[in-house]
Protein backbone atom coordinates (compact mmCIF):
# COMPACT_ATOMS: atom_id res chain seq x y z
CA UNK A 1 0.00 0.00 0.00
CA UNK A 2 1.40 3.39 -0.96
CA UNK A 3 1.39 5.59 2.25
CA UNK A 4 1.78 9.07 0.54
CA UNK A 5 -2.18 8.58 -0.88
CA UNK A 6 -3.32 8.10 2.87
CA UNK A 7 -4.81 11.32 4.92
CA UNK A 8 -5.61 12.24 8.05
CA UNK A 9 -9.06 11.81 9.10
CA UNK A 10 -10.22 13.21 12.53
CA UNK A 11 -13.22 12.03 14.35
CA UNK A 12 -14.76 14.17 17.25
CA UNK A 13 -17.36 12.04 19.77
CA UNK A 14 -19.38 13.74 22.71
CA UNK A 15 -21.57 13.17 24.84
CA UNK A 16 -23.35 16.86 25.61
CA UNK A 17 -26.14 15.13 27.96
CA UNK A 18 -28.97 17.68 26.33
CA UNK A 19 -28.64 20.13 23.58
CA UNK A 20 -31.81 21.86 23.56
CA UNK A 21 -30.85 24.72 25.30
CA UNK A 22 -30.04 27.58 22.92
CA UNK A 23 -26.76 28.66 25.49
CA UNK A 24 -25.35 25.20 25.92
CA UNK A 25 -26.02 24.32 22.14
CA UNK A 26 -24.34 27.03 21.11
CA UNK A 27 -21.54 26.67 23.76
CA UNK A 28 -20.95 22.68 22.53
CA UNK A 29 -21.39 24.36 18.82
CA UNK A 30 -18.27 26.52 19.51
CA UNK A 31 -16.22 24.08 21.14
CA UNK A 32 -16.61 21.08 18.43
CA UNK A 33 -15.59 23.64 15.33
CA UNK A 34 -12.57 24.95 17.57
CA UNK A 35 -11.27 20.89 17.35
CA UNK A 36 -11.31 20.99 14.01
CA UNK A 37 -12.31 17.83 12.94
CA UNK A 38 -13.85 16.57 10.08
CA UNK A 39 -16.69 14.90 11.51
CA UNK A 40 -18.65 15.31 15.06
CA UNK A 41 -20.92 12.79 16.78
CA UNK A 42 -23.11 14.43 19.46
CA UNK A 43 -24.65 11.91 21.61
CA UNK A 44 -27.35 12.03 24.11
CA UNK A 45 -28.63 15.61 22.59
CA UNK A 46 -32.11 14.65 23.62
CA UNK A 47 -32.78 16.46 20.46
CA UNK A 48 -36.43 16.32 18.77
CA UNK A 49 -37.37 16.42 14.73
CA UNK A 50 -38.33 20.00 15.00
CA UNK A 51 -35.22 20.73 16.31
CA UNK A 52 -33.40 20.06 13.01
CA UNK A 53 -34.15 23.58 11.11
CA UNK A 54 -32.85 25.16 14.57
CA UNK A 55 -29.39 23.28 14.70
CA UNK A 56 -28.73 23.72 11.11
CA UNK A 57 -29.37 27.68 11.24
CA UNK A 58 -27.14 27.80 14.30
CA UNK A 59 -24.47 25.22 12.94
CA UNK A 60 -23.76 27.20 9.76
CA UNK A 61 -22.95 24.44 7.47
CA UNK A 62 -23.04 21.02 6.48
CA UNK A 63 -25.44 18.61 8.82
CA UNK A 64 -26.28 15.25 8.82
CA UNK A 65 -29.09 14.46 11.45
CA UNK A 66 -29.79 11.00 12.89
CA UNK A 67 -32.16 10.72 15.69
CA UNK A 68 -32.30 7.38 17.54
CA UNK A 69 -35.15 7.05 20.07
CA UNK A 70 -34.63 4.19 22.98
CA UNK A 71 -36.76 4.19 25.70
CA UNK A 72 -35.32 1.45 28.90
């Protein structure tokens, strides 16, 4: 395998514990683009469908949503 075509690919994961507050969402928002990687995972955002429009006005770019509901 020829090493020179390989890149660097970083991966951010957090758990935020609840996102729906505008201060703390925008808070985790800030930190996450400060790490500079290429893609984020936010768990445990507690985040609802009409939530989406919301995070991708405040996000400012590129956003893939995936909601996973699991009730114990």
């Amino acid at each position: 395998m020829n090493m020179d075509c390989l890149s660097k690919f970083d991966v951010l994961s957090l758990n935020v514990r609840g996102s729906r507050d505008q201060i703390k969402r925008r808070s985790i928002f800030s930190y996450v683009k400060d790490q500079k990687a290429n893609i984020y995972f936010l768990q445990e955002t507690y985040s609802e469908r009409a939530d989406e429009n919301i995070w991708r006005n405040e996000w400012g770019g590129a956003l893939a949503i995936f909601l996973i509901w699991h009730h114990a």
